[in-house]
C-alpha atoms as a PDB file:
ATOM      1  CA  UNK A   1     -59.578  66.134  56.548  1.00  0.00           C
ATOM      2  CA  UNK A   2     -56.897  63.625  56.929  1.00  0.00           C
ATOM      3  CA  UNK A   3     -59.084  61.039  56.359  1.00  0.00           C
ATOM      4  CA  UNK A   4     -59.586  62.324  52.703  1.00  0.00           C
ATOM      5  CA  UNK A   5     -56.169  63.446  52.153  1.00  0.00           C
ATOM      6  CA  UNK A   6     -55.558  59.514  52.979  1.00  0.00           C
ATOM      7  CA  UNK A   7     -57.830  58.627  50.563  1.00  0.00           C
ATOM      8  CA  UNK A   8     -55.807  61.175  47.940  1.00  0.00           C
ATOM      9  CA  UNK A   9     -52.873  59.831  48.457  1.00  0.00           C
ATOM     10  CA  UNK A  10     -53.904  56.170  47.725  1.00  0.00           C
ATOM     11  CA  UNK A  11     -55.666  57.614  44.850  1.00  0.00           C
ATOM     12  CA  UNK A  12     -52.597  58.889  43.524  1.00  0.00           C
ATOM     13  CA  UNK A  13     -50.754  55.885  44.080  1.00  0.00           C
ATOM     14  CA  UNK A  14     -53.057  53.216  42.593  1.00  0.00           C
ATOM     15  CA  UNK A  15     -53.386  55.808  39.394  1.00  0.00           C
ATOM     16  CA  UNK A  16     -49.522  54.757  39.409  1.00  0.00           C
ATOM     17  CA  UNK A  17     -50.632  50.670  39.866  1.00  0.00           C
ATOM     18  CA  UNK A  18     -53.392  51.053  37.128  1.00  0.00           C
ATOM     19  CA  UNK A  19     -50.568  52.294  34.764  1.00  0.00           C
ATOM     20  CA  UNK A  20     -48.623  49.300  35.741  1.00  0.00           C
ATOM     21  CA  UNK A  21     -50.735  46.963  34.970  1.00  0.00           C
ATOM     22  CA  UNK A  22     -51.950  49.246  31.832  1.00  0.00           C
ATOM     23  CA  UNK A  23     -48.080  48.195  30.668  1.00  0.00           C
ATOM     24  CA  UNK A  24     -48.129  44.602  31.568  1.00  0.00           C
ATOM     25  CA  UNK A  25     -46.003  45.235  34.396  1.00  0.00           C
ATOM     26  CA  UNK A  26     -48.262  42.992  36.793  1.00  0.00           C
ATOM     27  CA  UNK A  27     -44.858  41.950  38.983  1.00  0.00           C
ATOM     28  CA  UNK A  28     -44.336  45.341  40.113  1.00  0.00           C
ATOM     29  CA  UNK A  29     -47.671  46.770  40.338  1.00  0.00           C
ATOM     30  CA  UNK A  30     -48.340  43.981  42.959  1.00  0.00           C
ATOM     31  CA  UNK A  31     -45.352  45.107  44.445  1.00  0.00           C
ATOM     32  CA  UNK A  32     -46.730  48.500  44.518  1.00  0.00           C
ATOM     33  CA  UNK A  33     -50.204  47.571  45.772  1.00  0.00           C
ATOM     34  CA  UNK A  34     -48.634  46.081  48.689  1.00  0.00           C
ATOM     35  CA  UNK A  35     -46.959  49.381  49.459  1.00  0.00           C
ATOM     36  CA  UNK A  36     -50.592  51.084  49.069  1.00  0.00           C
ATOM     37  CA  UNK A  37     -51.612  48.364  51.260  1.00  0.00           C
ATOM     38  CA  UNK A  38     -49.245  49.063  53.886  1.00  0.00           C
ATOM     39  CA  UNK A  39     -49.202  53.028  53.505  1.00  0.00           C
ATOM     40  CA  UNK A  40     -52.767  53.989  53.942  1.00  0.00           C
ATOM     41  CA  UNK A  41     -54.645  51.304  55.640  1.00  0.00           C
ATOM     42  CA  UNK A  42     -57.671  53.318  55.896  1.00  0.00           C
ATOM     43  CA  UNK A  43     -58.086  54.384  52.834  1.00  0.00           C
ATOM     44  CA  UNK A  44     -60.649  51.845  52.596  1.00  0.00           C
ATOM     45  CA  UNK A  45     -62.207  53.276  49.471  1.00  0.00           C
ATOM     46  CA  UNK A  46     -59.280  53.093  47.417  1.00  0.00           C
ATOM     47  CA  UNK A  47     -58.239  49.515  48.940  1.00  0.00           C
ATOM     48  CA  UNK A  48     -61.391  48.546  47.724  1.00  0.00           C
ATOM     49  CA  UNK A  49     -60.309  49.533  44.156  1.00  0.00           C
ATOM     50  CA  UNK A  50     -57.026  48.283  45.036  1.00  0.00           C
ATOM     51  CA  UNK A  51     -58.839  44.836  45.197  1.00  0.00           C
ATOM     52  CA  UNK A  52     -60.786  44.608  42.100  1.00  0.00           C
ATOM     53  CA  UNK A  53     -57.115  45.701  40.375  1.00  0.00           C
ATOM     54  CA  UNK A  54     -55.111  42.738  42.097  1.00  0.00           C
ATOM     55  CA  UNK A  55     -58.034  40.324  40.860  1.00  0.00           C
ATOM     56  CA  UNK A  56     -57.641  41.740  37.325  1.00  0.00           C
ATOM     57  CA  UNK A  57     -53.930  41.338  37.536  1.00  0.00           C
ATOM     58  CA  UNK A  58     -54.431  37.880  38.655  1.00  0.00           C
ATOM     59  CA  UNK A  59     -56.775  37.170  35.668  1.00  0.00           C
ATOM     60  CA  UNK A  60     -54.507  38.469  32.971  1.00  0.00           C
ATOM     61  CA  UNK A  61     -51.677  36.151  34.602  1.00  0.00           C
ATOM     62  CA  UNK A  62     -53.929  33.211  34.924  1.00  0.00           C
ATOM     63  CA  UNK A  63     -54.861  34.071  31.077  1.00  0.00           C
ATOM     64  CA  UNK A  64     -51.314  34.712  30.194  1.00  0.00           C
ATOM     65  CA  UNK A  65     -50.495  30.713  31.652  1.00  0.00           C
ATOM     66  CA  UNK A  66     -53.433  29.291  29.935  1.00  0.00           C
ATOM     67  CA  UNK A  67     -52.358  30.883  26.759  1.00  0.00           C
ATOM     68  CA  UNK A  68     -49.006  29.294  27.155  1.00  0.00           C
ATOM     69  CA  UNK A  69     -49.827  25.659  28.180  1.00  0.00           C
ATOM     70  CA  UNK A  70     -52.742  25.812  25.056  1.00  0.00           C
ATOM     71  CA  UNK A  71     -49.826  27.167  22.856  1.00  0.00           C
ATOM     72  CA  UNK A  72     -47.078  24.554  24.073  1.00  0.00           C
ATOM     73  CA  UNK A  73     -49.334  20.655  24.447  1.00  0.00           C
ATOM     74  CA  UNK A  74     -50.082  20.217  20.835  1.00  0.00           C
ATOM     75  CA  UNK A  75     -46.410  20.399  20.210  1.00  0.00           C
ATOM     76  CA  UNK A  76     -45.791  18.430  22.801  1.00  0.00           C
ATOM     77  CA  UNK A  77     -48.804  15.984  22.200  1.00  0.00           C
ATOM     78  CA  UNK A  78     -46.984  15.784  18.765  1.00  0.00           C
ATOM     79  CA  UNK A  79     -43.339  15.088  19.659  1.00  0.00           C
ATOM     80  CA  UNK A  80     -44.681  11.914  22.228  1.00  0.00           C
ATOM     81  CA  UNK A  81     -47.261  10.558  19.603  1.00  0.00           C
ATOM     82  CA  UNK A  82     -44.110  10.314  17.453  1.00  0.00           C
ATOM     83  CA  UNK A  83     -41.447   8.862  20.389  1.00  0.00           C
ATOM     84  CA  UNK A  84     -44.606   6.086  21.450  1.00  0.00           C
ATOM     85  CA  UNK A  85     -43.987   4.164  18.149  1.00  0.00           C
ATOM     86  CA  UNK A  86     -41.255   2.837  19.293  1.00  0.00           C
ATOM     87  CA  UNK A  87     -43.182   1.708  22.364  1.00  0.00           C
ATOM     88  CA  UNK A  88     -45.916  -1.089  23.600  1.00  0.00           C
ATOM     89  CA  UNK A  89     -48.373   0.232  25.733  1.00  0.00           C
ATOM     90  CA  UNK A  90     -50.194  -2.099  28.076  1.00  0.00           C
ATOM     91  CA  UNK A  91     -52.374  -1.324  30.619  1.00  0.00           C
ATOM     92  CA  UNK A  92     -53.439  -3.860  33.703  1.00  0.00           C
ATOM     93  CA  UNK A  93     -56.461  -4.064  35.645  1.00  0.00           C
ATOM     94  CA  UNK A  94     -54.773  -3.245  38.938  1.00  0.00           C
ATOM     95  CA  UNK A  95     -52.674  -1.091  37.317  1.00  0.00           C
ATOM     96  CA  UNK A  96     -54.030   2.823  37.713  1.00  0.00           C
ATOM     97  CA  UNK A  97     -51.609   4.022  34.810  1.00  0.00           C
ATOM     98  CA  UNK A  98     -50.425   2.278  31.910  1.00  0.00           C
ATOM     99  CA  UNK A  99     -47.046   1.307  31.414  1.00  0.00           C
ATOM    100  CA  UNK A 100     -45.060   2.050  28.130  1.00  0.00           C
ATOM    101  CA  UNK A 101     -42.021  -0.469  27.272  1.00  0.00           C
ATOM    102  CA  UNK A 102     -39.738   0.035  24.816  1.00  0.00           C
ATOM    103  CA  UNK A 103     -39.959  -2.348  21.366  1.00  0.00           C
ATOM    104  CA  UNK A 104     -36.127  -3.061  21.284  1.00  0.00           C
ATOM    105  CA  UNK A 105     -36.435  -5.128  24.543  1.00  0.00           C
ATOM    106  CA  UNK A 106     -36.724  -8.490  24.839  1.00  0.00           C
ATOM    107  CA  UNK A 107     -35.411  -9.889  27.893  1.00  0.00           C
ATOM    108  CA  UNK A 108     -33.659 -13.824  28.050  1.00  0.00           C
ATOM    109  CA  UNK A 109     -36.077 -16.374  30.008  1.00  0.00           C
ATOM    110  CA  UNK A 110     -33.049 -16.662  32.002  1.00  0.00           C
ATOM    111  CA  UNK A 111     -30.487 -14.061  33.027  1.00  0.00           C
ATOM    112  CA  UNK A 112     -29.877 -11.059  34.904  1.00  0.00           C
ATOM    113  CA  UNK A 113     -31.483  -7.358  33.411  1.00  0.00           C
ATOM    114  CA  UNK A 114     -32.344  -4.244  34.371  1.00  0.00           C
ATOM    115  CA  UNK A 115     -36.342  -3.551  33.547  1.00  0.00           C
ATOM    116  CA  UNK A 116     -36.994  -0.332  32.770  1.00  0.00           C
ATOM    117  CA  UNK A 117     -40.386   1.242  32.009  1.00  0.00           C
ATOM    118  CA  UNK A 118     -42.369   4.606  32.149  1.00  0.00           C
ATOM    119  CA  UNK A 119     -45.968   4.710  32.952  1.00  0.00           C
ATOM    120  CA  UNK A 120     -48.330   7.751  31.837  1.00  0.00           C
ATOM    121  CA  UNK A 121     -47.554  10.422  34.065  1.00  0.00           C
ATOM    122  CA  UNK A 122     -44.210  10.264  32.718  1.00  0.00           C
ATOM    123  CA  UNK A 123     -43.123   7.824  35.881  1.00  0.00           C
ATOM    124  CA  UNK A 124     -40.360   5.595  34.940  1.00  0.00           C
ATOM    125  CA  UNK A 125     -40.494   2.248  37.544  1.00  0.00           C
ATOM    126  CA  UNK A 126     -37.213   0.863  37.293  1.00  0.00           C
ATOM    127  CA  UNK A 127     -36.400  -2.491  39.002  1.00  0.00           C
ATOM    128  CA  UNK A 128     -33.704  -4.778  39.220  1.00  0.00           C
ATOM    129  CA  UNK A 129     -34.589  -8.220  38.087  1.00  0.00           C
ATOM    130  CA  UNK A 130     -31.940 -11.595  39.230  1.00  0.00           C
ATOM    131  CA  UNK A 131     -32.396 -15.145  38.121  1.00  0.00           C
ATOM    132  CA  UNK A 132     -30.425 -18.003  39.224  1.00  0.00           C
ATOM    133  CA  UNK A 133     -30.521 -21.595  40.550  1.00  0.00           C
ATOM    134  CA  UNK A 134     -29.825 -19.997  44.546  1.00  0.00           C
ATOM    135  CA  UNK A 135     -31.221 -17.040  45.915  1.00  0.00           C
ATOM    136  CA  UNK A 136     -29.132 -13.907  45.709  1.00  0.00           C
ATOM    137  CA  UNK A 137     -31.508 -11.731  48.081  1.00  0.00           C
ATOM    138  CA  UNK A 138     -29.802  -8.714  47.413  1.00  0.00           C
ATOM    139  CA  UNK A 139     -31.872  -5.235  48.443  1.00  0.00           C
ATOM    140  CA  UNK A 140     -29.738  -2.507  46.312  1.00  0.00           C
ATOM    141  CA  UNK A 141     -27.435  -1.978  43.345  1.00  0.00           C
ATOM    142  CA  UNK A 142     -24.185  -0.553  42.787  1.00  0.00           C
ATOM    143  CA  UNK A 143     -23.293   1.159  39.124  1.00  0.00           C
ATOM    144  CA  UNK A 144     -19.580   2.146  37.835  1.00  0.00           C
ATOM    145  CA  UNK A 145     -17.646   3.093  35.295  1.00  0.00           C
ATOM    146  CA  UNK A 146     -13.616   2.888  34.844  1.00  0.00           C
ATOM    147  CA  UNK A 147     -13.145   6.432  36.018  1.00  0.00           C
ATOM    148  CA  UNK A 148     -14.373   5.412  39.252  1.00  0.00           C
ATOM    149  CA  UNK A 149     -17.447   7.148  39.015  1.00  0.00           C
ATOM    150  CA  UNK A 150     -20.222   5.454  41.235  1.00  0.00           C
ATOM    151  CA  UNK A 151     -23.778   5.758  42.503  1.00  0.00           C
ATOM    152  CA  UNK A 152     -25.516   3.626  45.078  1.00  0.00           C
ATOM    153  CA  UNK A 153     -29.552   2.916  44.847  1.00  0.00           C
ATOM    154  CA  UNK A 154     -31.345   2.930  48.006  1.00  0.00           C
ATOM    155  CA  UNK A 155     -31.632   0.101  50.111  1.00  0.00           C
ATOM    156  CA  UNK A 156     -35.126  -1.888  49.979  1.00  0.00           C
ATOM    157  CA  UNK A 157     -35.917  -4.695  52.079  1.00  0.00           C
ATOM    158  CA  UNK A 158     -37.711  -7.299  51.581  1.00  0.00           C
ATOM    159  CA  UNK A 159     -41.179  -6.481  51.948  1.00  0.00           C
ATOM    160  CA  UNK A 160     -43.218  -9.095  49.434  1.00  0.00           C
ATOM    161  CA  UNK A 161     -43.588  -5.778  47.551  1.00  0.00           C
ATOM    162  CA  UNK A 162     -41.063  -3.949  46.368  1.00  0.00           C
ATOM    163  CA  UNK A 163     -38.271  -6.380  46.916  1.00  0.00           C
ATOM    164  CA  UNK A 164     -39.860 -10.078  46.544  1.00  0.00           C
ATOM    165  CA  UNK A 165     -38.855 -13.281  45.355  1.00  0.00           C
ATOM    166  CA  UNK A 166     -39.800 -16.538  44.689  1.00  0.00           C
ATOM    167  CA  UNK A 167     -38.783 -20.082  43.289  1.00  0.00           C
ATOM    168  CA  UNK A 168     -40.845 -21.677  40.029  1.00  0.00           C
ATOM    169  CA  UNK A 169     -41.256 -25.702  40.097  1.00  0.00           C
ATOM    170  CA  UNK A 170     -38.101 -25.935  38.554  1.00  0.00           C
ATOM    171  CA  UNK A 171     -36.227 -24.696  41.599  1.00  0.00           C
ATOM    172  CA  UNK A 172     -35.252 -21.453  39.704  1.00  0.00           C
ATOM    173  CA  UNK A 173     -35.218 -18.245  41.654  1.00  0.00           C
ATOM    174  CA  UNK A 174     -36.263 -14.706  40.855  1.00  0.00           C
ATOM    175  CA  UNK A 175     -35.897 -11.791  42.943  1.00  0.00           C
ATOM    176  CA  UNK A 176     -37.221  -8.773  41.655  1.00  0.00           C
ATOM    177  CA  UNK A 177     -36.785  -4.999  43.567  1.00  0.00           C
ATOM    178  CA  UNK A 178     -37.957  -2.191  42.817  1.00  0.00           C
ATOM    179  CA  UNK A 179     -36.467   1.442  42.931  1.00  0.00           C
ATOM    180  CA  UNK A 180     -39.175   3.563  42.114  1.00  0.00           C
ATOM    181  CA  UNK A 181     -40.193   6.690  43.753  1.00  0.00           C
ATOM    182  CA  UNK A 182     -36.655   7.981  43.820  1.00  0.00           C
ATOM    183  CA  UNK A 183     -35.452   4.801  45.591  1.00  0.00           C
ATOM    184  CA  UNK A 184     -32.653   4.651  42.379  1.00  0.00           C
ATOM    185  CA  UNK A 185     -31.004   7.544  43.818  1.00  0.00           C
ATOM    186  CA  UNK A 186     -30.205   8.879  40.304  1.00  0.00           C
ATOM    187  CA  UNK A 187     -29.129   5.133  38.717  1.00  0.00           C
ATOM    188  CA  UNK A 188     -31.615   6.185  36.195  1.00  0.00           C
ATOM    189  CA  UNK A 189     -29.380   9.135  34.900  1.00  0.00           C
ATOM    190  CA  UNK A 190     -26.788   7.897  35.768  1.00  0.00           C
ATOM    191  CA  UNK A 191     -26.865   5.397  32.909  1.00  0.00           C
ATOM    192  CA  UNK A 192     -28.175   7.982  30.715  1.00  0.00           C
ATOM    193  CA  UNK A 193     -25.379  10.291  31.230  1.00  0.00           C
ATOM    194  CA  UNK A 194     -22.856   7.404  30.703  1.00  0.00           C
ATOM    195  CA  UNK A 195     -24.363   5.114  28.226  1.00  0.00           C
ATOM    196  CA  UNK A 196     -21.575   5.421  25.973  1.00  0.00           C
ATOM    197  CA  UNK A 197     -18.883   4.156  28.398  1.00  0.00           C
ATOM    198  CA  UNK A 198     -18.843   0.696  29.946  1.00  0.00           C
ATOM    199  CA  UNK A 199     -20.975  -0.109  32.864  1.00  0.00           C
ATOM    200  CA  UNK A 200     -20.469  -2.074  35.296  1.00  0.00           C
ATOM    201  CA  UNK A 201     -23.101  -3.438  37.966  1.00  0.00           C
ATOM    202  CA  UNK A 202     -23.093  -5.148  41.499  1.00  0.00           C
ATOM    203  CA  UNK A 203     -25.736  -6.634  43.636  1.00  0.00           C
ATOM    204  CA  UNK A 204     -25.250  -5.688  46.660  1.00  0.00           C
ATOM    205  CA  UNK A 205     -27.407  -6.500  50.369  1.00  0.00           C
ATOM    206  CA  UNK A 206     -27.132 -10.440  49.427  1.00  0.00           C
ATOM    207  CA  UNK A 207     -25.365 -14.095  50.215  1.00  0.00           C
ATOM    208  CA  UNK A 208     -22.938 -12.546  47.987  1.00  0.00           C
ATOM    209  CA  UNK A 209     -21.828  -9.350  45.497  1.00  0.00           C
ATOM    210  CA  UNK A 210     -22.154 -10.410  42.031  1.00  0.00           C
ATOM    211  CA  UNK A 211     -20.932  -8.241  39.253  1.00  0.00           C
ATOM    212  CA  UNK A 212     -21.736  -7.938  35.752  1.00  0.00           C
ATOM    213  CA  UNK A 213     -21.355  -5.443  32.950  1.00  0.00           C
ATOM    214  CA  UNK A 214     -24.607  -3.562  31.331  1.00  0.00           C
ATOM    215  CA  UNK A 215     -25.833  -4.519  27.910  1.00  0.00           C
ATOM    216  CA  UNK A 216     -25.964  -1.872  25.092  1.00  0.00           C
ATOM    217  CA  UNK A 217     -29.927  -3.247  24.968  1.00  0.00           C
ATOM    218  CA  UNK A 218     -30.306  -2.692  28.535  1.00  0.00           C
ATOM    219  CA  UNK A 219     -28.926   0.865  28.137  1.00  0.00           C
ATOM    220  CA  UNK A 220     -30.526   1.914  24.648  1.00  0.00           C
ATOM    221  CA  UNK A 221     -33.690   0.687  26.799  1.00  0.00           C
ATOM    222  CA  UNK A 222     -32.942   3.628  29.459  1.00  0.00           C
ATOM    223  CA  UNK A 223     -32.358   6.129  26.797  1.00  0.00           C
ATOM    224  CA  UNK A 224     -35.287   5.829  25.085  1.00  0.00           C
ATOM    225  CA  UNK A 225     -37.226   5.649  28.004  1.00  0.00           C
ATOM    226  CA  UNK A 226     -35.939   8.748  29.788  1.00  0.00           C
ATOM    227  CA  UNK A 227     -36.433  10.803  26.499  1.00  0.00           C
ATOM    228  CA  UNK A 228     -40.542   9.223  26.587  1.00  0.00           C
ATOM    229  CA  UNK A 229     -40.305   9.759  30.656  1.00  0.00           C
ATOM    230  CA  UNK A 230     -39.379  13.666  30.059  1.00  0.00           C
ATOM    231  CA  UNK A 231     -41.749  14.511  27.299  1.00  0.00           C
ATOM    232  CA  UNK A 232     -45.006  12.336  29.191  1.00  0.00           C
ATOM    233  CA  UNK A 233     -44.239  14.792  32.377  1.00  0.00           C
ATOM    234  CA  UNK A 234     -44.003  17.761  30.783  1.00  0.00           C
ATOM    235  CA  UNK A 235     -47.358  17.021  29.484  1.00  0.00           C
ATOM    236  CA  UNK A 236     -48.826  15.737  32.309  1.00  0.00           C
ATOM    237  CA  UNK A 237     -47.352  19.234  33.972  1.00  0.00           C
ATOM    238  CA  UNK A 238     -49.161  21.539  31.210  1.00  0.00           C
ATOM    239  CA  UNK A 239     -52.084  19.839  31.860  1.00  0.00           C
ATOM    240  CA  UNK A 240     -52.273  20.136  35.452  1.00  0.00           C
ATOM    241  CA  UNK A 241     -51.196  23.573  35.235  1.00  0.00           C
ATOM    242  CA  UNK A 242     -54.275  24.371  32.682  1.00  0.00           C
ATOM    243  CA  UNK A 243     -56.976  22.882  34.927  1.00  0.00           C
ATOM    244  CA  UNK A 244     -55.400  25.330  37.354  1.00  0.00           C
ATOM    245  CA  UNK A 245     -55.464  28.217  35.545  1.00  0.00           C
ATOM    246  CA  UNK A 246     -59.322  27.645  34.221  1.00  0.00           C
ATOM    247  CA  UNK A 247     -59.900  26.938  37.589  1.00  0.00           C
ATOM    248  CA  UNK A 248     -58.350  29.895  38.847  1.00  0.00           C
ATOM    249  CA  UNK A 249     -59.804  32.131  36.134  1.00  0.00           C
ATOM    250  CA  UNK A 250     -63.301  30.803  36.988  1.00  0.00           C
ATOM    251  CA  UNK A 251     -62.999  31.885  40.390  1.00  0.00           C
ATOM    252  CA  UNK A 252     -61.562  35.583  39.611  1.00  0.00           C
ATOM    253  CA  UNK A 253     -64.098  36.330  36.892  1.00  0.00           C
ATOM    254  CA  UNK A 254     -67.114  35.352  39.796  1.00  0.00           C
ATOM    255  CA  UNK A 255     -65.292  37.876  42.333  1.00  0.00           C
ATOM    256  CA  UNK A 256     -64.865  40.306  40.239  1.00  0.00           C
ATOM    257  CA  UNK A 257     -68.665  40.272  39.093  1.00  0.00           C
ATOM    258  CA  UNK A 258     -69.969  40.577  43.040  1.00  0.00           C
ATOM    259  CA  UNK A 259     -67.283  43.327  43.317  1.00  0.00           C
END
């Protein structure tokens, strides 16, 4: 007898979850079925039930998210097709994603600059890039403005990688490091944010502490390559998040058919 009036009880409460979900209230009917779960354990019948509901709840989330990221990528799609004209796209051998740089730059052959770039996944590899007749071998930057507003990039050592240089037969030196990966510690924005004020930048880590002051190219560069940057990983997120959902909705649809 208690045994059923278990089972009545869960009954009545998953008639409750079923309207739930009936209203596209799928937050709190999980919330609900978790109660069920945890008020009548035995009610194994109804749990059973209980089940196939949570799956179905999942589905018409999962279908929900799908609908969403098929809704929002041609827009998307659209809005970077029209940013990339102002781009060169070149992709390497070695390279595993393509790198986008922007048309308005055109570095000297000689000089100091800041090279900025996004790949395909929305990735921007910014690196520092110093040319002179003597090695600097600096390992991090420093970036200002008159207020006194700073930020530091992280430190990278030399590693024949990220931070390497060398000298052509001329006896000129380059030194290029990279701050990828979040090594920039927010330069990247940084210059964004503040592109309209004066910027000043300093070598740091070296024989010495150079400073010099940004370029308007060198900044329009990092403008239009944050606004690529934002719109390539928002698309790159949609996508992911639609393999996961079809994925995802895949799986449900088989469990709920052995159910």
């Amino acid at each position: 007898m208690a045994c059923n009036r278990s089972e009545q009880a869960a009954q009545t409460q998953l008639e409750q979850v079923q309207q739930l979900y009936e209203n596209n209230q799928f937050n709190v009917a999980k919330q609900k079925m978790d109660e069920l779960k945890s008020n009548y354990p035995t009610a194994y019948a109804t749990q059973k039930e209980a089940l196939a509901l949570r799956r179905r709840i999942e589905l018409k989330e999962q279908e929900r998210n799908l609908l969403f990221c098929d809704s929002l990528l041609p827009v998307c799609i659209k809005e970077v097709e029209k940013i990339k004209q102002n781009f060169v796209f070149e992709k390497k051998e070695y390279d595993p994603a393509g790198q986008y740089t922007a048309k308005c730059w055109d570095p000297e052959t000689t000089g100091n600059y800041l090279q900025t770039t996004v790949n395909e996944a929305g990735k921007i590899i910014f690196t520092s890039v110093y040319q002179s007749n003597r090695p600097l071998k600096h390992n991090q930057i420093k970036l200002a403005i008159a207020s006194g507003e700073y930020i530091e990039t992280q430190t990278v050592p030399y590693d024949g990688g990220l931070n390497y240089r060398f000298r052509d037969t001329f006896g000129n030196c380059y030194e290029y490091v990279s701050f990828s990966n979040g090594r920039d510690n927010g330069a990247v924005a940084f210059i964004y944010q503040n592109a309209a004020s004066k910027i000043s930048l300093q070598y740091l880590g070296g024989t010495s502490q150079p400073t010099r002051i940004l370029s308007e190219k060198e900044k329009k560069v990092i403008i239009e390559v944050c606004n690529l940057a934002s719109i390539l990983s928002e698309i790159n997120q949609l996508q992911q998040e639609k393999i996961k959902a079809e994925k995802r909705i895949a799986y449900l649809h088989d469990k709920l058919k052995k159910l």
